[in-house]
N, C-alpha and C. Protein backbone atom coordinates (compact mmCIF):
# COMPACT_ATOMS: atom_id res chain seq x y z
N UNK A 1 115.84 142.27 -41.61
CA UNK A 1 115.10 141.28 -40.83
C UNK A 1 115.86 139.96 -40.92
N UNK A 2 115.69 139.39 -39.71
CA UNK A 2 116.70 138.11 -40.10
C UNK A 2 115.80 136.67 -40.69
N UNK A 3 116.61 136.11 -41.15
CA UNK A 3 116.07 134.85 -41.53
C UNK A 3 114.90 133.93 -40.82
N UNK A 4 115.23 134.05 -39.54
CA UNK A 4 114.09 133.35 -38.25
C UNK A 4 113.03 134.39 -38.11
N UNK A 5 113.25 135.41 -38.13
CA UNK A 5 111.99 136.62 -37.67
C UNK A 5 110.67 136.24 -39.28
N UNK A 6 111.60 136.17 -40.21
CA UNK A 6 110.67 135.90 -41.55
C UNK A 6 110.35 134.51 -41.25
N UNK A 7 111.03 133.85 -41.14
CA UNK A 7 109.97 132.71 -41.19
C UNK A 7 109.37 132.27 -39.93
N UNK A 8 109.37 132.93 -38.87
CA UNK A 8 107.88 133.32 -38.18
C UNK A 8 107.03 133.73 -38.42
N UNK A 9 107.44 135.05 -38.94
CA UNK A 9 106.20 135.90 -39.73
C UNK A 9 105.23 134.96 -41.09
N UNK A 10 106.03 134.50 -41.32
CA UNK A 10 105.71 133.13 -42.60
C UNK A 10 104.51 132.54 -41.82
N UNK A 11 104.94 131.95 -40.94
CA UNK A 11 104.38 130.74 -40.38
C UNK A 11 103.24 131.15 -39.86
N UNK A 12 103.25 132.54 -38.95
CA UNK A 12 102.01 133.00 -38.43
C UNK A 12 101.07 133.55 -39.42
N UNK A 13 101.31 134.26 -40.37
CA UNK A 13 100.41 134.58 -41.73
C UNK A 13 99.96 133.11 -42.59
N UNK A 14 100.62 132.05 -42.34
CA UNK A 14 100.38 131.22 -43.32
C UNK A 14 99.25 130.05 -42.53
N UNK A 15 98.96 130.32 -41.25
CA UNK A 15 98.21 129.65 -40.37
C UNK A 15 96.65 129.56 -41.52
N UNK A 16 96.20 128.89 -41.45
CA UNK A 16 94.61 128.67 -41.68
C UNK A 16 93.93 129.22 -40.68
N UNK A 17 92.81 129.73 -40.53
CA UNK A 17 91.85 129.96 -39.73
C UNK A 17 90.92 128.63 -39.13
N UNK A 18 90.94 128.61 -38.15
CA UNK A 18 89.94 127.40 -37.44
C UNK A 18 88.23 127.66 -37.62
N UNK A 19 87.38 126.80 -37.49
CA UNK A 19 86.19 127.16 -37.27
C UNK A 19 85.35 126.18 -35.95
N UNK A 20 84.27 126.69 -35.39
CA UNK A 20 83.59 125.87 -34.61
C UNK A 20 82.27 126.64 -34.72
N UNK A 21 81.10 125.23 -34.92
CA UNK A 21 80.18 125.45 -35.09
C UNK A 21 79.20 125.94 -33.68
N UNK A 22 78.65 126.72 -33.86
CA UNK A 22 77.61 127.24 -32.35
C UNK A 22 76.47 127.03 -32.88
N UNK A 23 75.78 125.83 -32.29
CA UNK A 23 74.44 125.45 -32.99
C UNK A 23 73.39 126.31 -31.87
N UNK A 24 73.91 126.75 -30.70
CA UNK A 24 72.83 128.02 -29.76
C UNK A 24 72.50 129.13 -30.52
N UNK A 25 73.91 129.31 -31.80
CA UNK A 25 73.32 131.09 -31.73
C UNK A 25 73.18 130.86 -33.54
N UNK A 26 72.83 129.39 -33.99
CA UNK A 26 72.33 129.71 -35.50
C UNK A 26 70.75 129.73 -35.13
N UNK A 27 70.61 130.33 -36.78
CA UNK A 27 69.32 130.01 -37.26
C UNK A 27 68.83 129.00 -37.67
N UNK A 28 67.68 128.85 -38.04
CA UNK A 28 67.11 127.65 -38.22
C UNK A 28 67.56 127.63 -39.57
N UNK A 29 68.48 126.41 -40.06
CA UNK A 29 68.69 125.95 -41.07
C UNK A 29 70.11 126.77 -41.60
N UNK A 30 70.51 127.79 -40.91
CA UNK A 30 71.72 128.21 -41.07
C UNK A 30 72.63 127.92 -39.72
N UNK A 31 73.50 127.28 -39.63
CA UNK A 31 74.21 126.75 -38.84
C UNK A 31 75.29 127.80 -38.91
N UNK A 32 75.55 128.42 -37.35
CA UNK A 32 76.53 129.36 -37.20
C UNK A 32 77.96 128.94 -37.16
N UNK A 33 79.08 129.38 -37.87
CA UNK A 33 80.38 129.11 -37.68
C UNK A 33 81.03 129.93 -37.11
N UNK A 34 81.59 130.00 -35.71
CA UNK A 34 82.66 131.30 -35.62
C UNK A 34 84.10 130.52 -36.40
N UNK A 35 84.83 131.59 -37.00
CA UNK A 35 86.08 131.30 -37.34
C UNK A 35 87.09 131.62 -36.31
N UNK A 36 88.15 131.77 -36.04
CA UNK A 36 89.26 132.28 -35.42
C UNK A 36 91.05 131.73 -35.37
N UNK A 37 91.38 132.99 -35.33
CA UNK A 37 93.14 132.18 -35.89
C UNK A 37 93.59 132.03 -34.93
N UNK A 38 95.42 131.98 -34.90
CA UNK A 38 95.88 132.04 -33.98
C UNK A 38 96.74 133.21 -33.26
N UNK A 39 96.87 133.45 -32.02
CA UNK A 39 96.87 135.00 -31.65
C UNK A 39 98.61 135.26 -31.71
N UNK A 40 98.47 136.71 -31.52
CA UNK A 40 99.72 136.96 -31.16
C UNK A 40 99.97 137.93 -30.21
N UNK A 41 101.22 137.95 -29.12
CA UNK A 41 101.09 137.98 -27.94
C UNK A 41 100.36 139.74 -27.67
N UNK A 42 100.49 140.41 -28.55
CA UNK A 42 99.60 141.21 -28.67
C UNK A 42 98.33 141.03 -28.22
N UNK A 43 97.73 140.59 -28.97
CA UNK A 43 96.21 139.92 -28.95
C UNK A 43 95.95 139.21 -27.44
N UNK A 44 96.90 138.61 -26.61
CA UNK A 44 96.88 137.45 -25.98
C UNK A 44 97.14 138.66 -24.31
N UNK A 45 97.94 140.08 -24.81
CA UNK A 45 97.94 140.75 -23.87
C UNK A 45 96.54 141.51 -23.93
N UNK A 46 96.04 141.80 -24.64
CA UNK A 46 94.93 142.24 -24.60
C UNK A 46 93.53 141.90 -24.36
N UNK A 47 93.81 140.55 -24.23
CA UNK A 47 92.77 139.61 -24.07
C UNK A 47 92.82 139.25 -22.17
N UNK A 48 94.04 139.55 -21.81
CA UNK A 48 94.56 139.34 -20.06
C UNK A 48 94.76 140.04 -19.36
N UNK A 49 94.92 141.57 -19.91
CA UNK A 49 95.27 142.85 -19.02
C UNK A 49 94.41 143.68 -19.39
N UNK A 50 93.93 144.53 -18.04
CA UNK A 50 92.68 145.30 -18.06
C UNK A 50 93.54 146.80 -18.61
N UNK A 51 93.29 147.92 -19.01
CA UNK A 51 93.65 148.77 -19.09
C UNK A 51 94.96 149.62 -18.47
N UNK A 52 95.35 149.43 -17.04
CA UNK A 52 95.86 149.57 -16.03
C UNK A 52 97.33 148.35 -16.44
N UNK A 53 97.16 147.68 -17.05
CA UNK A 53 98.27 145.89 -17.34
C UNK A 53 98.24 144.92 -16.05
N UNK A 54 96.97 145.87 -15.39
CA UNK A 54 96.81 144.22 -14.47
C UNK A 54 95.79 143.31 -15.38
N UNK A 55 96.39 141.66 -14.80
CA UNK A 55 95.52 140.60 -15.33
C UNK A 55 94.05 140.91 -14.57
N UNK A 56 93.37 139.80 -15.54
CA UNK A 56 92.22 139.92 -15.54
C UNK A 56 91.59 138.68 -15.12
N UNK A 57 90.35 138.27 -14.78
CA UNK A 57 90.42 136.42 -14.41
C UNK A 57 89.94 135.96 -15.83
N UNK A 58 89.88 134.41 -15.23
CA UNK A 58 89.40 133.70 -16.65
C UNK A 58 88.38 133.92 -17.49
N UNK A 59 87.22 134.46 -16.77
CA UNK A 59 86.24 134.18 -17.04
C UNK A 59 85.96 135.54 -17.73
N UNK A 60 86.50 136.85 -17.54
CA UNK A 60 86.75 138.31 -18.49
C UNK A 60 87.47 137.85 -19.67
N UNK A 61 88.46 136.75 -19.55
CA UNK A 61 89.54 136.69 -20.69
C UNK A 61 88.68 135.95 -21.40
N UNK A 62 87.95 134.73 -21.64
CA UNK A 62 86.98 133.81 -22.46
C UNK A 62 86.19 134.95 -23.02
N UNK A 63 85.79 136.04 -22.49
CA UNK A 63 84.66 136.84 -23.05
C UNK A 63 85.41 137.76 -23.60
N UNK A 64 86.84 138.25 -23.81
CA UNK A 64 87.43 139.23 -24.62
C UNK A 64 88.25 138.26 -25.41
N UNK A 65 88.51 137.27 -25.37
CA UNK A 65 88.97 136.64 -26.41
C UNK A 65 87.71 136.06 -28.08
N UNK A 66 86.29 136.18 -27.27
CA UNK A 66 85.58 135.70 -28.30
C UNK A 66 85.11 137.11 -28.74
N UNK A 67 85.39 138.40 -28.20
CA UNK A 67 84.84 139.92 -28.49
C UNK A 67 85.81 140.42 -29.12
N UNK A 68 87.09 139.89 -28.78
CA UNK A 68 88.31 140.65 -30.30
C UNK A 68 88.77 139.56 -31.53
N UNK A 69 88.37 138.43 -30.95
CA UNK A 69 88.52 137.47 -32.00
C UNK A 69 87.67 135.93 -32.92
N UNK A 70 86.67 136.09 -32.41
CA UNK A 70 85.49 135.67 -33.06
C UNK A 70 85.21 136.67 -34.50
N UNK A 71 85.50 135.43 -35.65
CA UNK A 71 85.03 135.86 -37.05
C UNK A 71 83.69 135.22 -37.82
N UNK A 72 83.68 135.83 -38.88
CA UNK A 72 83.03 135.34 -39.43
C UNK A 72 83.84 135.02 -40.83
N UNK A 73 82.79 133.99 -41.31
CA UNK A 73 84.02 133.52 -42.96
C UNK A 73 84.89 134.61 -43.72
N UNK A 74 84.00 135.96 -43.78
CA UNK A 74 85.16 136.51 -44.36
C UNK A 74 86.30 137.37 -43.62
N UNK A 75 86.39 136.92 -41.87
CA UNK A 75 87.36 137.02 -41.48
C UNK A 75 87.14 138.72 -40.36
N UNK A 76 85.36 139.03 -41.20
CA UNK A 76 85.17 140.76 -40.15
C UNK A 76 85.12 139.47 -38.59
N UNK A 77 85.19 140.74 -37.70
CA UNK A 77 85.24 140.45 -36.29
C UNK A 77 83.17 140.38 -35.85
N UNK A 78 82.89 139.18 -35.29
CA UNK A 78 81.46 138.93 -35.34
C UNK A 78 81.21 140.14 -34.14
N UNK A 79 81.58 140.89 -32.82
CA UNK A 79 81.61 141.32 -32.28
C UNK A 79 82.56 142.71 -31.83
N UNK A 80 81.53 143.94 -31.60
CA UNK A 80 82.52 145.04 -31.62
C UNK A 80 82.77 145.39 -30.26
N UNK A 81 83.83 146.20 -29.49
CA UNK A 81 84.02 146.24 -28.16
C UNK A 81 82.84 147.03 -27.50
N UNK A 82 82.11 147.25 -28.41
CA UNK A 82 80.50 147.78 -26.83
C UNK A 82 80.19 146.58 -26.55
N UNK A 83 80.19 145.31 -27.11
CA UNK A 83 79.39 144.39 -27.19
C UNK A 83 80.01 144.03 -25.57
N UNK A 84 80.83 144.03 -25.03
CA UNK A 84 81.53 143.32 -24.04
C UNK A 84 80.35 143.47 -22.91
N UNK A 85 79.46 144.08 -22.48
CA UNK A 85 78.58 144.03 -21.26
C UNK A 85 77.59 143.07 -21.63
N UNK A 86 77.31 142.78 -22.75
CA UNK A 86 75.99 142.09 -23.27
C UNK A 86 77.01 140.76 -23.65
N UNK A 87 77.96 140.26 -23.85
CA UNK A 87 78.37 138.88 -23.88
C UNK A 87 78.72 138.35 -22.17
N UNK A 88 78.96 139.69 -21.27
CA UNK A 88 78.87 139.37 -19.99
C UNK A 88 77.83 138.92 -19.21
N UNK A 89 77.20 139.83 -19.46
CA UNK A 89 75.28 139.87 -18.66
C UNK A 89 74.26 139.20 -19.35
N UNK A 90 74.33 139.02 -20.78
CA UNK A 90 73.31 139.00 -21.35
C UNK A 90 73.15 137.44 -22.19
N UNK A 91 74.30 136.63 -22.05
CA UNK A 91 74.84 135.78 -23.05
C UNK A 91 75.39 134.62 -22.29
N UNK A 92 74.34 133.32 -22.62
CA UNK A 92 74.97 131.85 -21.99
C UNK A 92 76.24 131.86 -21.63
N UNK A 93 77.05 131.73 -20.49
CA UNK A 93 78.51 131.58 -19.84
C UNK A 93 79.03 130.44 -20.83
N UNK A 94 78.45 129.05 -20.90
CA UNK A 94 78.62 128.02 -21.29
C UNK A 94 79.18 128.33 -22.38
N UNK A 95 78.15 128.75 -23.11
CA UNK A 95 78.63 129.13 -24.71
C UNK A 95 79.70 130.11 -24.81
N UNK A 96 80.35 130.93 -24.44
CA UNK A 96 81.09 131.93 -24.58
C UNK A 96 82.07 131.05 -23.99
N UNK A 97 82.06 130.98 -23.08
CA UNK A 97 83.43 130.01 -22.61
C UNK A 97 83.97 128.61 -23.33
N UNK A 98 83.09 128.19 -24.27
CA UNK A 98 83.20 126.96 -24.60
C UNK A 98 84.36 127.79 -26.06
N UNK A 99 83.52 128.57 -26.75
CA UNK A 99 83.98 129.13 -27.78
C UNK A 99 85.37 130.30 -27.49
N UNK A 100 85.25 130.93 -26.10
CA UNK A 100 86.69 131.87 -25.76
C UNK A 100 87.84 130.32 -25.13
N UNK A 101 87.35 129.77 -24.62
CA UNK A 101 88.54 128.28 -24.67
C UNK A 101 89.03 127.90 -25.72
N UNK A 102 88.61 127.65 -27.13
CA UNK A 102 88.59 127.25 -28.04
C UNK A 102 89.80 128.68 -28.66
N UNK A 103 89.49 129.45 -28.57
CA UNK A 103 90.15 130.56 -29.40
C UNK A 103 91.59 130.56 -28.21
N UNK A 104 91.59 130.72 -27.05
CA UNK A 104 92.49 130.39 -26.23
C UNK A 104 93.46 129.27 -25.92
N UNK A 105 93.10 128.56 -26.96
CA UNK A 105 94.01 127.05 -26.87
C UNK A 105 94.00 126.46 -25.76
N UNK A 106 92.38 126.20 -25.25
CA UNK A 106 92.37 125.66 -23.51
C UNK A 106 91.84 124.22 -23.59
N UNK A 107 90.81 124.35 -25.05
CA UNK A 107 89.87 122.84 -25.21
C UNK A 107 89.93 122.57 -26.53
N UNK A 108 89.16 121.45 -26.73
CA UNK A 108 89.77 121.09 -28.36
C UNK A 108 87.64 121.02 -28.31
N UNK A 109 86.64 121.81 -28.37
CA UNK A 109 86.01 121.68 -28.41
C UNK A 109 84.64 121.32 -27.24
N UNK A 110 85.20 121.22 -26.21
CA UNK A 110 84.77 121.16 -24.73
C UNK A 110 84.64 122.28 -24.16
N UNK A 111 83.27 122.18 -23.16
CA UNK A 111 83.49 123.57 -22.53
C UNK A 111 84.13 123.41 -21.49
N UNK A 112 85.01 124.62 -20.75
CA UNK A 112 85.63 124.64 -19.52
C UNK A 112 85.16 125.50 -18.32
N UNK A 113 84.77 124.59 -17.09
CA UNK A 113 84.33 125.41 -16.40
C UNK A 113 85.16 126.44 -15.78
N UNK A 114 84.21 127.35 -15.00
CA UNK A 114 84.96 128.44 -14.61
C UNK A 114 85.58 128.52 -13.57
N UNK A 115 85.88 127.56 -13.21
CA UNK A 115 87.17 127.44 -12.07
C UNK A 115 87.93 126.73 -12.68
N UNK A 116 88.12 125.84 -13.71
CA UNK A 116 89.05 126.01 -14.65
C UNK A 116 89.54 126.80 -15.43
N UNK A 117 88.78 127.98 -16.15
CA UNK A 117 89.08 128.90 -16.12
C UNK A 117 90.38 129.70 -15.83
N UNK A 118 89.64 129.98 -14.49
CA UNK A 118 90.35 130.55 -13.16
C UNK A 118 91.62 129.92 -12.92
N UNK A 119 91.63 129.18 -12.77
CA UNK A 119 93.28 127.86 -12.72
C UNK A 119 93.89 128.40 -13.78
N UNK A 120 93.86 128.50 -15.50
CA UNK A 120 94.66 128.69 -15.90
C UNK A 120 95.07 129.48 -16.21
N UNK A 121 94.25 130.65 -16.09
CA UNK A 121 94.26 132.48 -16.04
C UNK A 121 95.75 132.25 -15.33
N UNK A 122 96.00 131.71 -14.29
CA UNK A 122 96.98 131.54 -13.16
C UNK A 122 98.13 131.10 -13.72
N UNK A 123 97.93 130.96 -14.56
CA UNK A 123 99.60 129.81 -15.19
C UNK A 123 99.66 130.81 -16.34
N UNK A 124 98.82 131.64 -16.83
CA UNK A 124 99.43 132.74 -18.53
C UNK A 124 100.46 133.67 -17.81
């Protein structure tokens, strides 16, 4: 392995995990944290291409980015892939998008609407 490949690998293992608080989906008096790191292009293809390796729009990618990579503190995944129809249908847009932006490196805590979204689906 060469010298640069390790200290990538360094750098991406040595990342901290981020957190953002979702005060919609705590309990009363327990304040929810999702955690989440940073991806790799793995993760980032899987989060943009449907089965087939066509892209996907923004607004599928915000909701598979918080369904393969939304944690909890000790790092399990808060969501398993059945969950994906019920964070679609069943689950505030706002909130999922605010939190799949966030894991997507789109907002520093803002939600983004979905024609923003859509715009930058266009530029990955």
């Amino acid at each position: 392995m060469s010298a640069v490949l390790s200290k990538a690998k360094s750098h991406y293992t040595g990342q901290q995990k981020r957190s953002h608080d979702v005060p919609e989906w705590s309990a009363p008096g327990q304040p929810l944290k999702v955690y989440y790191g940073a991806l790799t292009v793995a993760q980032r293809r899987r989060i943009w291409r449907d089965e087939s390796g066509a892209a996907v729009d923004g607004n599928v990618a915000v909701v598979r980015a918080v369904l393969f990579n939304a944690l909890d503190a000790s790092g399990k995944r808060l969501f398993d892939d059945m969950d994906e129809h019920a964070l679609m249908h069943e689950v505030d847009s706002d909130v999922v998008s605010r939190i799949g932006a966030l894991i997507l490196g789109f907002a520093k805590g803002k939600p983004v609407s979905a024609d923003k979204q859509i715009d930058d689906a266009k530029n990955v």
